[in-house]
N, C-alpha and C. Protein backbone atom coordinates (compact mmCIF):
# COMPACT_ATOMS: atom_id res chain seq x y z
N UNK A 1 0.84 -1.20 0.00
CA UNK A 1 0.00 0.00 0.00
C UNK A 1 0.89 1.27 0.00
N UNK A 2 0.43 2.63 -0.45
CA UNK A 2 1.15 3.51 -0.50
C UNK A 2 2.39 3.35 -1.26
N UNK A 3 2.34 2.54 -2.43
CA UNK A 3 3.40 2.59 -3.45
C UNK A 3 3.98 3.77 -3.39
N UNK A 4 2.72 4.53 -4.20
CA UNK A 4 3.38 6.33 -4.18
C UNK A 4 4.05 6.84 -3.62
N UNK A 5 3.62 6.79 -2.48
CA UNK A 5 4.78 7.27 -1.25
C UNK A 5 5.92 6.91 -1.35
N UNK A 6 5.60 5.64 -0.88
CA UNK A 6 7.47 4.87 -0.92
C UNK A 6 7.95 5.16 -2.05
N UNK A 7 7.70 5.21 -3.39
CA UNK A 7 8.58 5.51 -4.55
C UNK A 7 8.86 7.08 -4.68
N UNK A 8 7.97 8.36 -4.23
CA UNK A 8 8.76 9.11 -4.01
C UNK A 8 9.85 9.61 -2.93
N UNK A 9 9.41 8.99 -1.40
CA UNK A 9 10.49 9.15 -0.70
C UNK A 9 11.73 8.46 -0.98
N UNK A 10 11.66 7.25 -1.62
CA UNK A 10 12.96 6.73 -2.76
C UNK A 10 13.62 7.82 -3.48
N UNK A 11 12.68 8.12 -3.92
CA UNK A 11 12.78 8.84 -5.58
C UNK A 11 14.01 10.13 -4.51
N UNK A 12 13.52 10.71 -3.53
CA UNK A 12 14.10 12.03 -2.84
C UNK A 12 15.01 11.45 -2.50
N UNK A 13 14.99 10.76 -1.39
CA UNK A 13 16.38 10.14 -0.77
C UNK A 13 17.57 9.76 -1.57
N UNK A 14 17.35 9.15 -3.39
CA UNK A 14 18.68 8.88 -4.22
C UNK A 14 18.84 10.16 -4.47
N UNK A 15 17.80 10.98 -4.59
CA UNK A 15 18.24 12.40 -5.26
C UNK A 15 19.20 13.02 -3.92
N UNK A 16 19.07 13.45 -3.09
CA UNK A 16 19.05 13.85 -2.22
C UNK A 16 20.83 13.18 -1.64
N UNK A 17 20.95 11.63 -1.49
CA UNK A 17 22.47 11.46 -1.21
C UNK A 17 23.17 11.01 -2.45
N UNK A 18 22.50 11.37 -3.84
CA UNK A 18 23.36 10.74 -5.20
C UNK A 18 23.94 10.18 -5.16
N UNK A 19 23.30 9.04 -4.41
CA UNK A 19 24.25 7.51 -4.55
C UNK A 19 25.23 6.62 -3.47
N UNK A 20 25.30 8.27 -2.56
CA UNK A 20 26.72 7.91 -1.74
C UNK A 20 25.84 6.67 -0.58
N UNK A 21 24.47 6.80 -0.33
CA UNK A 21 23.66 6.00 0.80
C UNK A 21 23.10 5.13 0.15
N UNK A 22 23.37 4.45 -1.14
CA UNK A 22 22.61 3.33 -1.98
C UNK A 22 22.73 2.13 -1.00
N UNK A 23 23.70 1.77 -0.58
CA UNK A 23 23.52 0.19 0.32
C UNK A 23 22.38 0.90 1.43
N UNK A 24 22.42 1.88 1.84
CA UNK A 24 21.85 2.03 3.46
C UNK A 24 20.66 2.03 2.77
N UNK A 25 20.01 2.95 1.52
CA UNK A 25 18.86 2.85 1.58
C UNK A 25 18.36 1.59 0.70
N UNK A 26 18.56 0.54 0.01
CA UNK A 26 18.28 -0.64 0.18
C UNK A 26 17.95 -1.28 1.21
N UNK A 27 19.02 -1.30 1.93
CA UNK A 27 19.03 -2.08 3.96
C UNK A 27 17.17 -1.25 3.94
N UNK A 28 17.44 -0.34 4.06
CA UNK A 28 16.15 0.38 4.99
C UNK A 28 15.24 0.53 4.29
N UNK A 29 15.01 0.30 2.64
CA UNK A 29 13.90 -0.33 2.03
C UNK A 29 13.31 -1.68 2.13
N UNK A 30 14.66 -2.75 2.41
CA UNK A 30 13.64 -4.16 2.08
C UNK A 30 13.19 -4.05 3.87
N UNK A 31 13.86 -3.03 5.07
CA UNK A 31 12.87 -2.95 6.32
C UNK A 31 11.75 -2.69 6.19
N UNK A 32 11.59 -1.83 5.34
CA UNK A 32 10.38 -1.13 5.55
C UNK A 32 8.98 -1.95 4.80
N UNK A 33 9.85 -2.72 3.57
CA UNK A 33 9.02 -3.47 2.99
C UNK A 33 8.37 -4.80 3.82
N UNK A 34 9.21 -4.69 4.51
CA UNK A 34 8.82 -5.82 5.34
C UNK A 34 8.24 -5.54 6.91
């Protein structure tokens, strides 16, 4: 639920550390997915 959401707070967060937090925000996507 709330795809939207989660794909734009994605969408901000790569924008936002361009790349340098890609492992962390994976880690703290498949949390959240779960």
């Amino acid at each position: 639920m709330n795809i939207k959401k989660i794909f734009f707070i994605m969408l901000f967060i790569v924008m936002a550390l361009g790349g340098i937090g890609g492992v962390a925000l994976m880690g703290y996507s498949i949390v959240i997915g779960k």
